[in-house]
N, C-alpha and C. Protein backbone atom coordinates (compact mmCIF):
# COMPACT_ATOMS: atom_id res chain seq x y z
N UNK A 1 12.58 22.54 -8.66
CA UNK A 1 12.37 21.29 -9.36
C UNK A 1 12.84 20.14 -8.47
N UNK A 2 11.66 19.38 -8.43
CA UNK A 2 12.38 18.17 -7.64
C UNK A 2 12.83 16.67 -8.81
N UNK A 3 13.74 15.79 -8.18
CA UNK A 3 14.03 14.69 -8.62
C UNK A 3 13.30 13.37 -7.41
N UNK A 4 13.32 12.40 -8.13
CA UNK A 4 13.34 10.79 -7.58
C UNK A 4 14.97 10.39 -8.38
N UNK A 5 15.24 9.68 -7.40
CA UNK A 5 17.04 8.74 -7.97
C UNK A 5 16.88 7.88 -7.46
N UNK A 6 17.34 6.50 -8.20
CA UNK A 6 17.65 5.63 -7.87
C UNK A 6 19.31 4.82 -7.58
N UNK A 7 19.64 4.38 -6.62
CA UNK A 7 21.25 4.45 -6.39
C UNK A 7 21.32 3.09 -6.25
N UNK A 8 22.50 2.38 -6.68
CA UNK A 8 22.74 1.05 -6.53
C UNK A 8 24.04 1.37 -5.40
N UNK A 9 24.11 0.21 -4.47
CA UNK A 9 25.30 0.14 -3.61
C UNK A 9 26.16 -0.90 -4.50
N UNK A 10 27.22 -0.34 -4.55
CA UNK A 10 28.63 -1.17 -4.95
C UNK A 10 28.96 -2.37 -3.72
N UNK A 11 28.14 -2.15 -2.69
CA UNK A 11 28.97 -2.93 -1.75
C UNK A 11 28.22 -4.03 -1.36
N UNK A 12 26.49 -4.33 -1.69
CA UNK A 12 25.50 -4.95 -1.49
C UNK A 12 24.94 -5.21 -2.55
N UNK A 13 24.82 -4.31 -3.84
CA UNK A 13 24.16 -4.62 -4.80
C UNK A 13 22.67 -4.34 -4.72
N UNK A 14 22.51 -3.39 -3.50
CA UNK A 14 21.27 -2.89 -2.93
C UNK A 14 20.36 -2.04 -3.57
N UNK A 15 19.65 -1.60 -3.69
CA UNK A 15 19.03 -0.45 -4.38
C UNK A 15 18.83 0.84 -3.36
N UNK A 16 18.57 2.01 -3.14
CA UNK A 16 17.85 2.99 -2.47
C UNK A 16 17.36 3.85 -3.15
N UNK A 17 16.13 3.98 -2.76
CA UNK A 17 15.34 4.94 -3.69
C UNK A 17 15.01 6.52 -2.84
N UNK A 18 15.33 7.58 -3.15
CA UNK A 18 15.06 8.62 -2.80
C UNK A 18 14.58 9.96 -3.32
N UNK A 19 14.14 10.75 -3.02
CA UNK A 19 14.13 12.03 -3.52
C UNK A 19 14.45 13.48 -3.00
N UNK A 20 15.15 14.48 -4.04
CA UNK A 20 15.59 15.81 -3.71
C UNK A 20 15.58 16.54 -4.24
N UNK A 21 16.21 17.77 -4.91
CA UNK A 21 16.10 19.19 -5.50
C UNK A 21 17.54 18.90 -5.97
N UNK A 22 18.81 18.32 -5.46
CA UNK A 22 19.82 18.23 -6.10
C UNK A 22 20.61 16.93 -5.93
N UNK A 23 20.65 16.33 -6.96
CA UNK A 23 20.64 14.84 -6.89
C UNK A 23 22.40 14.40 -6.67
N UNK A 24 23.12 15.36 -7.21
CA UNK A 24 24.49 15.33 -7.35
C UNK A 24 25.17 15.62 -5.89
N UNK A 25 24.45 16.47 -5.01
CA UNK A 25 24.88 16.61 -3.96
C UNK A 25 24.32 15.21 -2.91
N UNK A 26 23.04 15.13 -3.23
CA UNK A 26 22.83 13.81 -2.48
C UNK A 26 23.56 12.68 -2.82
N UNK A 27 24.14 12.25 -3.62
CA UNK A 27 24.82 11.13 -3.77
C UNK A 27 26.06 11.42 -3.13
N UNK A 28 26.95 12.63 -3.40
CA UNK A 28 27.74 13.05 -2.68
C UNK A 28 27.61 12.52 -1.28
N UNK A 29 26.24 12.79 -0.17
CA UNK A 29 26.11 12.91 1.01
C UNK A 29 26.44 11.52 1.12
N UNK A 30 25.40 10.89 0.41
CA UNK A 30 25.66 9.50 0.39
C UNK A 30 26.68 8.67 0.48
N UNK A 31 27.63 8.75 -0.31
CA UNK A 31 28.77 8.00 -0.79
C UNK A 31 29.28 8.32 0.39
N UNK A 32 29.70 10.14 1.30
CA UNK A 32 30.97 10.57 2.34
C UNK A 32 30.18 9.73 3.71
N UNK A 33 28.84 9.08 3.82
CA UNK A 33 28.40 8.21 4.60
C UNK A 33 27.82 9.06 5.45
N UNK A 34 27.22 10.41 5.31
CA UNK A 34 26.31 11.21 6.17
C UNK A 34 24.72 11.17 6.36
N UNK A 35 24.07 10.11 5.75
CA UNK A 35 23.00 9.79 5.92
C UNK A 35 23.07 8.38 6.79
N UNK A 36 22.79 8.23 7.70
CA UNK A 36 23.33 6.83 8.96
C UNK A 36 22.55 5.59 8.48
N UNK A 37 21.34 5.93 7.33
CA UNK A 37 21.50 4.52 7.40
C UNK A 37 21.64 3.76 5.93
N UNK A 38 22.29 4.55 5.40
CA UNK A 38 23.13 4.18 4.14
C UNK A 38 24.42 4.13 4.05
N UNK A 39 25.24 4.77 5.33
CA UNK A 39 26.70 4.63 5.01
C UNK A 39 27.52 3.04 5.38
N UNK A 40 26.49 2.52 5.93
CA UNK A 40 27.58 0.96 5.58
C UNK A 40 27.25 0.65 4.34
N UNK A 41 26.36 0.69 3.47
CA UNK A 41 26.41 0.57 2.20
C UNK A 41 27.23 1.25 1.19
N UNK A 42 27.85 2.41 1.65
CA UNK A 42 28.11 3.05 0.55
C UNK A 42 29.49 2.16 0.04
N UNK A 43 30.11 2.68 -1.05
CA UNK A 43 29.79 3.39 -2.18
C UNK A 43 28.33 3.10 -3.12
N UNK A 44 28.20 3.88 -3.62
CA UNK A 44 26.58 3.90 -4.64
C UNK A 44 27.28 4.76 -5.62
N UNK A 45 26.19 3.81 -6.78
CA UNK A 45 26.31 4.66 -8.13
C UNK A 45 24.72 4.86 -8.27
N UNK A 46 24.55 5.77 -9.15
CA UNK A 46 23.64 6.49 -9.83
C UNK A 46 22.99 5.97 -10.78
N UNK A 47 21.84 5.16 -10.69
CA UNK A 47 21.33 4.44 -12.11
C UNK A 47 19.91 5.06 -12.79
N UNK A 48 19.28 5.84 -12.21
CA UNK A 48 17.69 6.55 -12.56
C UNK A 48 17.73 8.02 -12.04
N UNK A 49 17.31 8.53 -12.88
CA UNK A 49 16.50 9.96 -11.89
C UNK A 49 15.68 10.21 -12.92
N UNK A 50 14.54 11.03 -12.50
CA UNK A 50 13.31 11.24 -13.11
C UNK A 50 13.23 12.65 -12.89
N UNK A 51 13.02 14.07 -13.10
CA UNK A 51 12.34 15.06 -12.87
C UNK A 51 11.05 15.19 -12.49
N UNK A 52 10.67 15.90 -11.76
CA UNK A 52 9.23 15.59 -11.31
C UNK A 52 8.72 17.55 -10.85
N UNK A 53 7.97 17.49 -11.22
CA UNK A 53 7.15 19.27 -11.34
C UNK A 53 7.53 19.85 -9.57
N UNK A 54 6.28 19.03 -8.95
CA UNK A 54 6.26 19.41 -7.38
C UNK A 54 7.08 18.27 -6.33
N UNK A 55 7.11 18.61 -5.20
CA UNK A 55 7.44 17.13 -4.22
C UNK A 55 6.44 16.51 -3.96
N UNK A 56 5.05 16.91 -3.58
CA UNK A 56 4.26 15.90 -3.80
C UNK A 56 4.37 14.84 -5.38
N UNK A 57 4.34 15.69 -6.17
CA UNK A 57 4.32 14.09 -7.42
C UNK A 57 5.72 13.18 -7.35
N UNK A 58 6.94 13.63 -6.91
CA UNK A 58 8.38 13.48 -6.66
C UNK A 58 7.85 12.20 -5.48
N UNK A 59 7.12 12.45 -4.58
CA UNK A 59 6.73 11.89 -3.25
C UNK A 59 5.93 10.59 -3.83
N UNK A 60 4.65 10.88 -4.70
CA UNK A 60 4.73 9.29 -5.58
C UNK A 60 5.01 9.17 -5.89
N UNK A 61 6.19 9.60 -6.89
CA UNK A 61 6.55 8.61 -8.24
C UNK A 61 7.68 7.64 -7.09
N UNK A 62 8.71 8.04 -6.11
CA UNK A 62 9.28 7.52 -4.91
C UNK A 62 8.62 6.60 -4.36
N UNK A 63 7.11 6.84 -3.75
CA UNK A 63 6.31 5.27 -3.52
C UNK A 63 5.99 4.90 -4.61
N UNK A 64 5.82 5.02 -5.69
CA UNK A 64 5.79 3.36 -6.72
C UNK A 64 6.94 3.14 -6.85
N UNK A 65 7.82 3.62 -7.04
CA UNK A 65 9.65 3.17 -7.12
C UNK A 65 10.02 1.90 -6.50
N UNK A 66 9.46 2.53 -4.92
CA UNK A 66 9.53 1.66 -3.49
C UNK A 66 8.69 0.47 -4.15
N UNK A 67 7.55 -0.04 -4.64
CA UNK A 67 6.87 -0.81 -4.89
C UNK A 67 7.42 -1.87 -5.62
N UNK A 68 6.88 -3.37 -5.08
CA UNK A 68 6.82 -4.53 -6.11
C UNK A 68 7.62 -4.32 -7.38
N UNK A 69 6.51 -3.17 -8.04
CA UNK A 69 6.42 -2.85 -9.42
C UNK A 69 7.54 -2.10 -9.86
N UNK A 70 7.78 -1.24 -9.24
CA UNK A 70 8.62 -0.20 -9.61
C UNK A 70 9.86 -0.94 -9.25
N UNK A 71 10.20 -1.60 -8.43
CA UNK A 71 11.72 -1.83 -8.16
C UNK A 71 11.82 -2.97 -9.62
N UNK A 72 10.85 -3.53 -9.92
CA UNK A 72 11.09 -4.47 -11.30
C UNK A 72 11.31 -3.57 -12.28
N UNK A 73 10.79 -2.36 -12.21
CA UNK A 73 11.53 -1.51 -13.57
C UNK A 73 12.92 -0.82 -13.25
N UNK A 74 13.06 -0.52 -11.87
CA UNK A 74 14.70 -0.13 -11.66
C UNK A 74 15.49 -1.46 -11.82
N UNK A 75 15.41 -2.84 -11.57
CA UNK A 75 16.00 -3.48 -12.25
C UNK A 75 16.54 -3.36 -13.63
N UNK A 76 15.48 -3.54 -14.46
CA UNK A 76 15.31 -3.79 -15.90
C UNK A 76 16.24 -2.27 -16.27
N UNK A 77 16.27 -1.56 -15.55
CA UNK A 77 16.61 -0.49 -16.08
C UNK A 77 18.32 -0.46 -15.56
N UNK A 78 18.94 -1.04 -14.77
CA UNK A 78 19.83 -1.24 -13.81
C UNK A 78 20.46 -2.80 -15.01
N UNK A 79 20.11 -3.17 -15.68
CA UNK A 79 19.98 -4.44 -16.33
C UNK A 79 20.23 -5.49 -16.02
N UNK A 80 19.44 -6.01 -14.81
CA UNK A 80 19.50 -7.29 -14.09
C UNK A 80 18.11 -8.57 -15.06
């Protein structure tokens, strides 16, 4: 089973949108600053995840996320 998550940085107020199979460990990675180009951002919290069947559909629902559109609903959902 894959996920899409959406992570807010505590330190920018940034968004990053990604996807994985275990969302708890990726934030983990995240936060200890092992992905290089998120660890000056970190800390991040956890504001969305979605379940998604395959990684291809995981893989769009991640590009509309990325989109215009979609980052206006991780807002709204983030409650900006």
């Amino acid at each position: 089973m894959w996920f899409v998550y959406a992570l807010r940085s505590e330190r920018d107020r940034g968004l990053y949108i990604g996807m994985s199979t275990d969302v708890k460990r990726r934030l983990a990675e995240h936060n200890r600053g092992y992905n290089r180009s998120t660890a000056p951002r970190a800390p991040f919290k956890l504001i969305h995840v979605e379940q998604c069947e395959s990684r291809e559909t995981a893989r769009e629902r991640e590009k509309f996320l990325k989109s215009g559109m979609g980052r206006d609903i991780l807002r709204a959902v983030a409650g900006e």
